[in-house]
Protein backbone atom coordinates (compact mmCIF):
# COMPACT_ATOMS: atom_id res chain seq x y z
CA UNK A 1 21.95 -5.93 21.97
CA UNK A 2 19.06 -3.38 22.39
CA UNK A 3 16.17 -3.73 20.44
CA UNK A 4 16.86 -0.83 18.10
CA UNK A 5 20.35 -2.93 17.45
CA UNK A 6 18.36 -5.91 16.43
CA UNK A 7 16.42 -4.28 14.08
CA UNK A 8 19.46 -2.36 12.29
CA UNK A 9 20.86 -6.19 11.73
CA UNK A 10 17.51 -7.10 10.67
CA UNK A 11 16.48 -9.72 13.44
CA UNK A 12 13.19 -8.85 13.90
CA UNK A 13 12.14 -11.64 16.37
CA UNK A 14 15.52 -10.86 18.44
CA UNK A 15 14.25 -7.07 18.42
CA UNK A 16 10.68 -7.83 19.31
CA UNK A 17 11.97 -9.73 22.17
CA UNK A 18 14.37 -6.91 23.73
CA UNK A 19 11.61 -4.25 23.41
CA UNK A 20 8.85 -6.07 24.97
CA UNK A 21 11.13 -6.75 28.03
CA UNK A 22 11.80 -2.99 27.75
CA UNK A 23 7.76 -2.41 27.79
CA UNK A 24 7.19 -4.69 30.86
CA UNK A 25 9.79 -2.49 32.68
CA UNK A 26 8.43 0.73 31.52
CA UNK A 27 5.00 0.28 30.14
CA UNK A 28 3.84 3.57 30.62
CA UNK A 29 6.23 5.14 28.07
CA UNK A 30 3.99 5.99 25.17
CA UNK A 31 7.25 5.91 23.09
CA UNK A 32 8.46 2.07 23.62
CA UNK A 33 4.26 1.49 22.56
CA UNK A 34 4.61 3.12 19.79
CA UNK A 35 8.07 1.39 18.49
CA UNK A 36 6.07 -1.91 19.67
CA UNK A 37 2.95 -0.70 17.75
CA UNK A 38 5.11 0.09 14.60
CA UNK A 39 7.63 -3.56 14.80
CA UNK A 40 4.35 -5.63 15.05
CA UNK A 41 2.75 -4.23 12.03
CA UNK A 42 5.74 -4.68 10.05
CA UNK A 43 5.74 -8.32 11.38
CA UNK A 44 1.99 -8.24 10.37
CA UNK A 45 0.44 -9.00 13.69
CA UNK A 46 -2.28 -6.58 13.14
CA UNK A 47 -4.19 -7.21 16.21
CA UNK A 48 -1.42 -6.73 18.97
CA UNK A 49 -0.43 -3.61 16.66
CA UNK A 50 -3.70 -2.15 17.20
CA UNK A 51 -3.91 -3.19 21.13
CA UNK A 52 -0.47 -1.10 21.11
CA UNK A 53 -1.45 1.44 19.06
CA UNK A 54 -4.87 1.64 21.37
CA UNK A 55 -2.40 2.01 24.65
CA UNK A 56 -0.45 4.88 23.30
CA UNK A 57 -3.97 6.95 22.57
CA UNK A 58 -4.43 6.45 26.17
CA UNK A 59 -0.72 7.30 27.07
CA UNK A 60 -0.99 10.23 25.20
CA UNK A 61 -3.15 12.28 23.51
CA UNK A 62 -0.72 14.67 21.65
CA UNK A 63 -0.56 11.10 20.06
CA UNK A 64 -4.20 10.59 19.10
CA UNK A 65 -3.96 11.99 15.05
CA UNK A 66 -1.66 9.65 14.51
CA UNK A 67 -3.51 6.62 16.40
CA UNK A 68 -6.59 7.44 14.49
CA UNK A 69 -4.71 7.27 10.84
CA UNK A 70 -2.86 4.32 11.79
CA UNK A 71 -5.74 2.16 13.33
CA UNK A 72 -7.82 3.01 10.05
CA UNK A 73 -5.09 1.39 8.12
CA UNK A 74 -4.31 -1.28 10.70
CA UNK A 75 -8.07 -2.07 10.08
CA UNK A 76 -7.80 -2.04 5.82
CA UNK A 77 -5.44 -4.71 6.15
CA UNK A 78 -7.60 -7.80 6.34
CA UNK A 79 -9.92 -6.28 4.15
CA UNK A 80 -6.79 -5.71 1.64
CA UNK A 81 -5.70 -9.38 2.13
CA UNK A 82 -9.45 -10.53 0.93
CA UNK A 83 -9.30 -8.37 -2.58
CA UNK A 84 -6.16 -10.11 -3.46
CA UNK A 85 -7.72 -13.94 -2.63
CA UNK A 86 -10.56 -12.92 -4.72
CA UNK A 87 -12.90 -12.67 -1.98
CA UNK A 88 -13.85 -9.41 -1.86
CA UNK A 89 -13.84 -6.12 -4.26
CA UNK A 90 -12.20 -3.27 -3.56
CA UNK A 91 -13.39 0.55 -3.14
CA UNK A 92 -12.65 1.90 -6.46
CA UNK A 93 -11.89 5.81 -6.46
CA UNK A 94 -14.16 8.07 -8.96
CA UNK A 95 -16.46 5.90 -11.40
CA UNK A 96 -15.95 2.32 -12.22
CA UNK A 97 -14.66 1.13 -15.57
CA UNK A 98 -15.00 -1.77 -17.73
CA UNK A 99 -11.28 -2.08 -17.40
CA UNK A 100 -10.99 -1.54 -14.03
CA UNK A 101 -13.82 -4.52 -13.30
CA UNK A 102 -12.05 -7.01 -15.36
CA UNK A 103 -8.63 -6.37 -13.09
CA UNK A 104 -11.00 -7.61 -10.03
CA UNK A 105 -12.93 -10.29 -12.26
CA UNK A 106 -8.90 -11.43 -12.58
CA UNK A 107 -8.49 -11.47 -8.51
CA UNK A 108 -11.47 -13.59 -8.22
CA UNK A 109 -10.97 -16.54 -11.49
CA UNK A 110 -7.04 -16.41 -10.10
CA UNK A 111 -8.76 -17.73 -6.78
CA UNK A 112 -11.08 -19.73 -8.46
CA UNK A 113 -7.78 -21.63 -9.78
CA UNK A 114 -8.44 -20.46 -13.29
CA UNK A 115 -5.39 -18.90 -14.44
CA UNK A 116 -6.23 -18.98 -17.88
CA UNK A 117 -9.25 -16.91 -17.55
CA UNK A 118 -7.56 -14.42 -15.11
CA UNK A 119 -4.59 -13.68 -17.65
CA UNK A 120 -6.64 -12.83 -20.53
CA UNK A 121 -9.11 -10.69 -18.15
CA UNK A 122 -6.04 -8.91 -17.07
CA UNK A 123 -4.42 -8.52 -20.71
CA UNK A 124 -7.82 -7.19 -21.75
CA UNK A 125 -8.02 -5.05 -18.88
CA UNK A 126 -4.53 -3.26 -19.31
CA UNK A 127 -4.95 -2.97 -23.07
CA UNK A 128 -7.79 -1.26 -22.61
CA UNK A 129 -6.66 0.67 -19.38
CA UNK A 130 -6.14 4.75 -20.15
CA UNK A 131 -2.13 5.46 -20.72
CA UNK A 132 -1.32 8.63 -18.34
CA UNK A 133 1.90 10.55 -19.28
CA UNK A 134 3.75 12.60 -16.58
CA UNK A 135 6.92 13.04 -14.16
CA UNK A 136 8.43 10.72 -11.42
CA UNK A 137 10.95 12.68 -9.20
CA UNK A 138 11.04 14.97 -12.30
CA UNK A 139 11.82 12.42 -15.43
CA UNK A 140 9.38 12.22 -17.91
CA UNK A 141 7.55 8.87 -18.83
CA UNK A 142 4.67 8.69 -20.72
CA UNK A 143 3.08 5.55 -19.35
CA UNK A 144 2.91 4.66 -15.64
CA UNK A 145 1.31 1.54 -13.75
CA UNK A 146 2.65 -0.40 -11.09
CA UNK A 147 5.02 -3.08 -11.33
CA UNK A 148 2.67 -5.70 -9.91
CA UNK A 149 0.59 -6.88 -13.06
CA UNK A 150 -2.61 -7.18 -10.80
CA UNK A 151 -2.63 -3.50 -10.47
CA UNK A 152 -1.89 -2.10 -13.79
CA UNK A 153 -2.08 1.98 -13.67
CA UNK A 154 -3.87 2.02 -10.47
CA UNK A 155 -2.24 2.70 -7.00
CA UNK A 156 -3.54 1.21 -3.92
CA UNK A 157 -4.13 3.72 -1.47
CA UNK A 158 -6.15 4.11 2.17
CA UNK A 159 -8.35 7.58 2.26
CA UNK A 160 -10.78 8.72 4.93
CA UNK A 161 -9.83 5.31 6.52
CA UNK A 162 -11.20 3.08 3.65
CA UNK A 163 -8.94 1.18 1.06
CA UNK A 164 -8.90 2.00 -2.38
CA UNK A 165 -7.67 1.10 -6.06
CA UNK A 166 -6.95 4.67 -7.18
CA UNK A 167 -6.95 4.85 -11.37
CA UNK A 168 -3.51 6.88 -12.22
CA UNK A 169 -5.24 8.44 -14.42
CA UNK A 170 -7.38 10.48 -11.45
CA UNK A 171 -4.60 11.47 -10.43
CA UNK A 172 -3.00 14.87 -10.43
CA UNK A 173 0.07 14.94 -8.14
CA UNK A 174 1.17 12.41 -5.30
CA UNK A 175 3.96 14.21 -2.76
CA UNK A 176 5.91 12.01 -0.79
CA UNK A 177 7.61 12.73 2.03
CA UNK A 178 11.58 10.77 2.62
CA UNK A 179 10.65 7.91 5.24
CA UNK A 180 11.67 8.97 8.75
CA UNK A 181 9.51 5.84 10.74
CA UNK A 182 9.23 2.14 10.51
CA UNK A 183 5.65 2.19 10.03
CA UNK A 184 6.79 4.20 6.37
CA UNK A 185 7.81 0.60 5.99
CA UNK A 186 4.37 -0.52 6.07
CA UNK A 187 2.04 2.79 5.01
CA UNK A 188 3.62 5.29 3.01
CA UNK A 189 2.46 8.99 3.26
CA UNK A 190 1.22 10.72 0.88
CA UNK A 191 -0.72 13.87 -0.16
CA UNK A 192 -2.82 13.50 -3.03
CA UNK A 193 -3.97 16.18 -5.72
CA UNK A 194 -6.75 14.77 -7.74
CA UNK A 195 -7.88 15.31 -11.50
CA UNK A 196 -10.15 18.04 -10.32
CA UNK A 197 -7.59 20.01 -8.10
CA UNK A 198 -9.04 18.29 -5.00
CA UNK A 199 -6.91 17.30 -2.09
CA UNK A 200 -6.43 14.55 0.06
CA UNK A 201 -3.87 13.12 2.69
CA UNK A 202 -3.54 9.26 2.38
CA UNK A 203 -1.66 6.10 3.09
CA UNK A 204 0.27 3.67 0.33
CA UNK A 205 0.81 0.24 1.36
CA UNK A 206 4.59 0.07 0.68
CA UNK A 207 4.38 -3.77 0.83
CA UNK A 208 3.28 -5.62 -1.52
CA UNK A 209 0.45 -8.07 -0.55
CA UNK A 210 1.76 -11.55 -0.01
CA UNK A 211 4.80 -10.25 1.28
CA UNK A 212 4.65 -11.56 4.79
CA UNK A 213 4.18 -15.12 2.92
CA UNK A 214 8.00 -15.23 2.45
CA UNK A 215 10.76 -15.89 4.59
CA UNK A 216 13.28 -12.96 3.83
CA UNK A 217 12.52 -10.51 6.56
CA UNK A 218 14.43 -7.98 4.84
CA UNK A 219 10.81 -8.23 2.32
CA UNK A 220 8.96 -7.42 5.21
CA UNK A 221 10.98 -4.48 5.76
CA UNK A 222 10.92 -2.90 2.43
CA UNK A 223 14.31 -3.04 2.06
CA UNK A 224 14.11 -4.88 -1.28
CA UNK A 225 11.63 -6.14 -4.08
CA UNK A 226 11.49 -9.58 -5.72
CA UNK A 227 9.12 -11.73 -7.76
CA UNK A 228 7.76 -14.88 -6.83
CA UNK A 229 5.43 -17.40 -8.22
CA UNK A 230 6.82 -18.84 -11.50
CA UNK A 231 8.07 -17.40 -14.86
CA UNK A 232 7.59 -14.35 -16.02
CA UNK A 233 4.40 -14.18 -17.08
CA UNK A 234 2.69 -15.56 -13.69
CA UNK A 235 5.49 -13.73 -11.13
CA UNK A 236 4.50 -11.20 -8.96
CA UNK A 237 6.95 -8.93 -6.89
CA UNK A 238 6.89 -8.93 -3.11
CA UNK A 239 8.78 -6.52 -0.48
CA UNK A 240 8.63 -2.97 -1.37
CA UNK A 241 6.27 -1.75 -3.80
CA UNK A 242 7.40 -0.35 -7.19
CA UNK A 243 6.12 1.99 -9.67
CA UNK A 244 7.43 1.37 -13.69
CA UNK A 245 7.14 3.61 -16.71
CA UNK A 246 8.46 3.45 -20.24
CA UNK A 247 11.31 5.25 -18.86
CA UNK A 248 12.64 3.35 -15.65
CA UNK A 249 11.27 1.20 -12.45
CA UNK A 250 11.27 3.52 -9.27
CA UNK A 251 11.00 1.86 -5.33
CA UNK A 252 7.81 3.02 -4.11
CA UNK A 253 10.57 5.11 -0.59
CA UNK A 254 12.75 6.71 -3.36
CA UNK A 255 10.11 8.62 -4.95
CA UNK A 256 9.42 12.20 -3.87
CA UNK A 257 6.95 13.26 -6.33
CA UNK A 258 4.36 12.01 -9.12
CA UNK A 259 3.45 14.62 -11.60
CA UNK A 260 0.47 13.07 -13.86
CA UNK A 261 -0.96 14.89 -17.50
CA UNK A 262 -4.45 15.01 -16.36
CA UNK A 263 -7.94 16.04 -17.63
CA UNK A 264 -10.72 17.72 -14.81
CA UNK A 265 -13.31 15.08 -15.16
CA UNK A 266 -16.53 16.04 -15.97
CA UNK A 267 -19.70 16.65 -13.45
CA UNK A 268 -18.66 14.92 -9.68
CA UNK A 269 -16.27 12.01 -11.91
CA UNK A 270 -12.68 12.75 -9.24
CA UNK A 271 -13.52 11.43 -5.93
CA UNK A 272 -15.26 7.85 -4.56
CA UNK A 273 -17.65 7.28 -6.98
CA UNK A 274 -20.01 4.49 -6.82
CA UNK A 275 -17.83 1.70 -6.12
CA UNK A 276 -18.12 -2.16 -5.47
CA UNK A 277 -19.42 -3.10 -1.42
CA UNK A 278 -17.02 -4.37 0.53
CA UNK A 279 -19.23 -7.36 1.82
C-alpha cells in the first residue's frame, strides 16, 4: 500500500511510514517534501513539518510563496496552543473591546481551574458581544459566531504571519476557496474583505485546538467535528471547525463564502489595532 493509499483509509502512521521510505529513496523530489511537510502538520509535529517545509524552499524556489505562508503558520501554532491554556493573549484585530477581553480573561480563570468564573466571563462576554447579520454560501442568518463557545463571533485567523482573534463584526466578506491539499486540512485559505473595504489574504485554522488531544485520527483530518469535555454547557467541539447562525451550523471546508452587514469603522478602527503582547 503506497502512502497516498494509507492516507485515503485513514492510517496516518502506516502512510507516514511508506512516504518517508519513499523520501530516503528520492529525497531530492521537492514533491514527496512537500506531501511529508503537509502529513506531519496534520499529525501536529510542527518541528519536522517546518525542517520539511525548509528542504522544499531549498529544492525549489518556484516553491518559496508557499514555504513562507506555511512556515508563518507552522510558527503560530505553539503560540495558538498557549492562548487556549490561558497562558498567553492573543493578537486581537482592530481595537480591543470589553467583550472581547473578558473571552481571554475566560481562557486564563479556565486554566486557573476556575470554571465558575470563566463561564460567567464568557456569558457576559457573548451577551454583550455585537450580533452581525449576513450570508453563508448565500442563506441569510442574522447572527453568526463560531460553534466553539470560547470564540463567540470571532474567527481565528493568521495575517501577515501573526495569529489573530478576528471580531465578525470587522468583517466584510471571507472567500473560500474548495480544499484541493492536505494542509487545507490544517490552514484554510482565505481572502478577507474588511469593514473598511480593505483586503487581506489569510489562513483559518480548520482544526479546532485540542484536536490532536484525541484519538480519532479522522479529527485530525477534518473529516468530522465532535464535542468533548462534559455536558453541554462545558463541551467543546474538536476536528473540523464550524461556523453556526440562527439559521444552520456550516463545516468550516463546505463554506465558499461569508457575506457580513457591516459598518466602515470610524478613523484607522479595521485593521490590527492595539492589541494584547504576545509575551
Amino acid at each position: 500500500m503506497t502512502a497516498e493509499e494509507s492516507l485515503r483509509e485513514g492510517d496516518l502512521d502506516e502512510s507516514l511510514r511508506q512516504l518517508q521510505m519513499q523520501v530516503r529513496n528520492d529525497p531530492s523530489k521537492a514533491a514527496l517534501r512537500v506531501f511529508l511537510f503537509q502529513l506531519l502538520a496534520v499529525l501536529g509535529s510542527w518541528d519536522r513539518a517546518l525542517t520539511q517545509l525548509n528542504v522544499v524552499g531549498d529544492l525549489d524556489a518556484a516553491a518559496l510563496p508557499m514555504v513562507q505562508i506555511y512556515r508563518e503558520a507552522l510558527q503560530c501554532e505553539a503560540l495558538r496552543e498557549d492562548v487556549f491554556r490561558g497562558a498567553r493573549a492573543p493578537l486581537i484585530f482592530g481595537e480591543p473591546t470589553g467583550w472581547l477581553a473578558l473571552l481571554v480573561e475566560a481562557l486564563r480563570l479556565d486554566a486557573a481551574g476556575d470554571g465558575a468564573a470563566a463561564a460567567a466571563a464568557r456569558d457576559t462576554a457573548l451577551a454583550d458581544a455585537p450580533a452581525t447579520s449576513g450570508r453563508i454560501n448565500g442563506e441569510p442568518f442574522e447572527w453568526i459566531a463560531d460553534a466553539d463557545s470560547r470564540l463567540g463571533p470571532t474567527l481565528e485567523a493568521v495575517l501577515n504571519g501573526r495569529y489573530f482573534w478576528v471580531p465578525f463584526s470587522r468583517i466584510r466578506r471571507i472567500e473560500i476557496d474548495a480544499p484541493t491539499d492536505l494542509r487545507d486540512r490544517v490552514w484554510t485559505p482565505a481572502t478577507f474583505t474588511w469593514a473598511n473595504e480593505g483586503q487581506a489574504a489569510g489562513l483559518i485554522p480548520t482544526r479546532y485546538a485540542g484536536t490532536l488531544a484525541e484519538k480519532k485520527q479522522a479529527l485530525w483530518l477534518a473529516h468530522l467535528t465532535e464535542w468533548v469535555g462534559g455536558d453541554a454547557a462545558g463541551a467543546r467541539p474538536v476536528g473540523q471547525r464550524m461556523l453556526t447562525t440562527d439559521a444552520n451550523d456550516y463545516a468550516l471546508l463546505d463554506i465558499r463564502t461569508v457575506e457580513l452587514a457591516v459598518d466602515a469603522p470610524p478613523g484607522s478602527e479595521g485593521g490590527p489595532g492595539a492589541a494584547p503582547d504576545h509575551g
